[in-house]
C-alpha atoms as a PDB file:
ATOM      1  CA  UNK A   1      53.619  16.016 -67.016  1.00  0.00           C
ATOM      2  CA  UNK A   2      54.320  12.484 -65.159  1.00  0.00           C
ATOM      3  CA  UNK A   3      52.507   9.599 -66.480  1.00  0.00           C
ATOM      4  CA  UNK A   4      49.875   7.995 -64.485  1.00  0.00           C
ATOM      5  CA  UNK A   5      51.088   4.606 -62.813  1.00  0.00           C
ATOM      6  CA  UNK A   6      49.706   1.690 -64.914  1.00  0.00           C
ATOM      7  CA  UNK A   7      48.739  -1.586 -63.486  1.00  0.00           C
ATOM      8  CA  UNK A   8      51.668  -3.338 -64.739  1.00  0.00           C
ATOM      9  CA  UNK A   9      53.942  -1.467 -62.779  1.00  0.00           C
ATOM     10  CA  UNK A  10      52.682  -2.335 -59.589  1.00  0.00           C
ATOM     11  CA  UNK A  11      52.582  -6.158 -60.337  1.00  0.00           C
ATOM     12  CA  UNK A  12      54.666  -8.008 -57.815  1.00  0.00           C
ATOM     13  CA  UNK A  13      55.618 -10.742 -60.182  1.00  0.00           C
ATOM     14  CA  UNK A  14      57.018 -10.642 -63.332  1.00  0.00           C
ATOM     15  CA  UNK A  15      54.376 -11.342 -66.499  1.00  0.00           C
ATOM     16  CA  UNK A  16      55.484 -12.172 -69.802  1.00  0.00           C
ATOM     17  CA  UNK A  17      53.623 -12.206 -73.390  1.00  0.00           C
ATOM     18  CA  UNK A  18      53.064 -15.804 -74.388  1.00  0.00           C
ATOM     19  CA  UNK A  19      50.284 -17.168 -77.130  1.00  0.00           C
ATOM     20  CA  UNK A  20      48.873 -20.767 -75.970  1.00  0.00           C
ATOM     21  CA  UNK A  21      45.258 -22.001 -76.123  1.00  0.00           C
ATOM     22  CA  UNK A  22      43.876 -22.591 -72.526  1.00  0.00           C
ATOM     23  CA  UNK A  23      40.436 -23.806 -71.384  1.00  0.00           C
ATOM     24  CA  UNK A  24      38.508 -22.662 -69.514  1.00  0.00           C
ATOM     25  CA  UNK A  25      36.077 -24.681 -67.416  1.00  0.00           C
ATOM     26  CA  UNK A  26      32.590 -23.171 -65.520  1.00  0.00           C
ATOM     27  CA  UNK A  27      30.290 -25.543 -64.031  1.00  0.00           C
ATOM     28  CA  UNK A  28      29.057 -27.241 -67.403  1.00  0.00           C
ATOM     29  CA  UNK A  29      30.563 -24.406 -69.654  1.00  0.00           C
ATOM     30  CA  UNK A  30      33.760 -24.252 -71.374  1.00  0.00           C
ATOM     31  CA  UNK A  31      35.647 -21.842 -73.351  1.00  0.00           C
ATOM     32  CA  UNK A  32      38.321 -22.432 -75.566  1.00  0.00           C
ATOM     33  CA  UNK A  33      40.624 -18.710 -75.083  1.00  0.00           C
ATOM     34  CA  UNK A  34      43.801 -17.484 -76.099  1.00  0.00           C
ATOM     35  CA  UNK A  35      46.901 -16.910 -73.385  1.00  0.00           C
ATOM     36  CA  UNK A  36      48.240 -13.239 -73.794  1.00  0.00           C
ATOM     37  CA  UNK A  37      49.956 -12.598 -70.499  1.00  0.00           C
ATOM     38  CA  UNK A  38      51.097 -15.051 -67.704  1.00  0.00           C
ATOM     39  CA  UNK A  39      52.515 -15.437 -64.670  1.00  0.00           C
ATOM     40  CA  UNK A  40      53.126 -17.726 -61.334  1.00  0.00           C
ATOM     41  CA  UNK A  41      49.797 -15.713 -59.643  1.00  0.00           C
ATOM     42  CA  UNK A  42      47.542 -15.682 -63.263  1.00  0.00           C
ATOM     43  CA  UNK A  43      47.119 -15.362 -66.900  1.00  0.00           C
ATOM     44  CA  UNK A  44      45.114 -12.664 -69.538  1.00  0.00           C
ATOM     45  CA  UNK A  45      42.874 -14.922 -71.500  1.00  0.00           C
ATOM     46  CA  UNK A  46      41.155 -13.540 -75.176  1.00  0.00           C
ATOM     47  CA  UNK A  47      38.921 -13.224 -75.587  1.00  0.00           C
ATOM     48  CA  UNK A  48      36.175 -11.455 -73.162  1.00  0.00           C
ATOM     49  CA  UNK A  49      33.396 -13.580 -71.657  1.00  0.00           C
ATOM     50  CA  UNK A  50      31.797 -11.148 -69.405  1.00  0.00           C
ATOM     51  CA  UNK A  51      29.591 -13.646 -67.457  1.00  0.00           C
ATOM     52  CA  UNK A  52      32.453 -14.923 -65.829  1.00  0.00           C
ATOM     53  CA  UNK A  53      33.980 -11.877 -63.863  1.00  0.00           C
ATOM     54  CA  UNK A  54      33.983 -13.145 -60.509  1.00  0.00           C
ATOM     55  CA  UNK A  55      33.665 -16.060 -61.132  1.00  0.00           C
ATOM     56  CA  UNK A  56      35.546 -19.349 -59.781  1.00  0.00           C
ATOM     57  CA  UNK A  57      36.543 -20.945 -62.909  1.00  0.00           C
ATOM     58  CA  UNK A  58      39.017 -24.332 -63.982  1.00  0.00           C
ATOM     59  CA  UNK A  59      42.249 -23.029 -66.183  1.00  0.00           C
ATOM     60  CA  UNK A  60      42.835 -25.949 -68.355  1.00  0.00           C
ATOM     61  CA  UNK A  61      46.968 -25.405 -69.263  1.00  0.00           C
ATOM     62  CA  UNK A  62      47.926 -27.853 -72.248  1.00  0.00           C
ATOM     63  CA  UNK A  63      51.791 -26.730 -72.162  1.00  0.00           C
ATOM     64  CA  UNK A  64      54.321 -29.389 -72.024  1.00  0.00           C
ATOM     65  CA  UNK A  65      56.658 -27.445 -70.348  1.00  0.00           C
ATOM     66  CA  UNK A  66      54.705 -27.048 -67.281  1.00  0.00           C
ATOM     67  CA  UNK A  67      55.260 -30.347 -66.113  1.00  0.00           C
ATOM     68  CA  UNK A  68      52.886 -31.302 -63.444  1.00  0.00           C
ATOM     69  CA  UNK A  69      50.578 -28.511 -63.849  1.00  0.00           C
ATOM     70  CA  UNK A  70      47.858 -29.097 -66.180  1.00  0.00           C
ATOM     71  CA  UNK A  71      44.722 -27.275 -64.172  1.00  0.00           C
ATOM     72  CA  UNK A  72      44.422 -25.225 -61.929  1.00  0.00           C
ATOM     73  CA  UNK A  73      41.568 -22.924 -60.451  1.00  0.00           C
ATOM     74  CA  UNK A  74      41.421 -19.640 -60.350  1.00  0.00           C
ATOM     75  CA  UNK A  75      38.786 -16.865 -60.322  1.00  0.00           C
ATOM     76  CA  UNK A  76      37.968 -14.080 -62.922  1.00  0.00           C
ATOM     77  CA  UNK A  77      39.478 -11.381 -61.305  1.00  0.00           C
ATOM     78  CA  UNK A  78      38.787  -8.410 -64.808  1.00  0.00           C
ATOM     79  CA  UNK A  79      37.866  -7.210 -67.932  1.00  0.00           C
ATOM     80  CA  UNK A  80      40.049  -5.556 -70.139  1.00  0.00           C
ATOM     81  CA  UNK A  81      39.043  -4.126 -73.746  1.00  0.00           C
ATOM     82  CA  UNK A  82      40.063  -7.687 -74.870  1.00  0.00           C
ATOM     83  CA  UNK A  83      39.748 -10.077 -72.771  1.00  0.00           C
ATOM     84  CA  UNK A  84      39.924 -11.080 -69.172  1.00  0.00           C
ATOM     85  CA  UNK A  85      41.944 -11.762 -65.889  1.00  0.00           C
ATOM     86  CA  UNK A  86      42.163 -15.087 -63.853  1.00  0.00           C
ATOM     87  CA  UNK A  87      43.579 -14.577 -60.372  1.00  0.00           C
ATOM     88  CA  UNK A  88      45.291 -18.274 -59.889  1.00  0.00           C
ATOM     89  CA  UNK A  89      43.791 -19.685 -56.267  1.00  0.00           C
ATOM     90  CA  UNK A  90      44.666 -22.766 -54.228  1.00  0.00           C
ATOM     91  CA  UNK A  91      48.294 -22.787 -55.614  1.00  0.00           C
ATOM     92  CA  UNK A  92      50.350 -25.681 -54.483  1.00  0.00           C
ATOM     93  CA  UNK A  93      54.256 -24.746 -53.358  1.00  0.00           C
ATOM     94  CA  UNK A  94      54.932 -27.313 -56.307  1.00  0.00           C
ATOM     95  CA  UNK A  95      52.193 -25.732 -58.726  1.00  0.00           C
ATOM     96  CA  UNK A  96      54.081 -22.298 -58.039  1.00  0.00           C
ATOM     97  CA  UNK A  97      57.510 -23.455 -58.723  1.00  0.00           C
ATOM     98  CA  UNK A  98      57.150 -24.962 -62.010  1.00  0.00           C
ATOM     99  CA  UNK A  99      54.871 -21.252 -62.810  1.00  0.00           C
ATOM    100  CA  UNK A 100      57.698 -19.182 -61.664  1.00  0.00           C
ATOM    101  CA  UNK A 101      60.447 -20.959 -63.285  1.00  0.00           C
ATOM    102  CA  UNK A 102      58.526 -21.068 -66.565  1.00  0.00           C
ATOM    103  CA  UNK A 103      57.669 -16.947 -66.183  1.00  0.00           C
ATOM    104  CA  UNK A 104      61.571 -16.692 -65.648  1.00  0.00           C
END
């Protein structure tokens, strides 16, 4: 019996594990999560806030290695048991290089 095709396997970027604290910023609200996955398109955050799928939301980054890129907006794009999915949005050319070359 073939196994069914997971999400991950149709990604069309690469996503690695990491662990870094993020916030997350709606309207007034913010949310201090945990980084699980990322990549140069979005990130898995822990843990789940369900009020914000769909959501436009502010990803606070606090990594010095992503020089230049300390925010960016994205919108809640899932749920998972866990936690949930930010779809990155309004991504400079810059913005994406520095994502990509840290994913790689």
């Amino acid at each position: 019996m073939a196994e069914a095709n997971r999400p991950y396997d149709r990604r069309r970027t690469p996503r690695i594990s990491v662990r870094f604290p993020v916030t997350i910023i709606w309207g007034k609200k913010k949310f201090n999560c945990q980084a699980m996955e990322f990549s140069e398109f979005g990130i898995l955050l822990l843990p789940k806030h369900k009020e914000l799928v769909a959501q436009e939301v502010e990803v606070g980054l606090a990594l010095d290695s992503l020089e230049g890129v300390d925010s960016l907006k994205g919108i809640v794009a899932y749920m998972t048991d866990v936690g949930f999915g930010v779809r990155f949005k309004d991504i400079t050319e810059e913005q994406q290089t520095v994502l990509k070359n840290y994913i790689l």
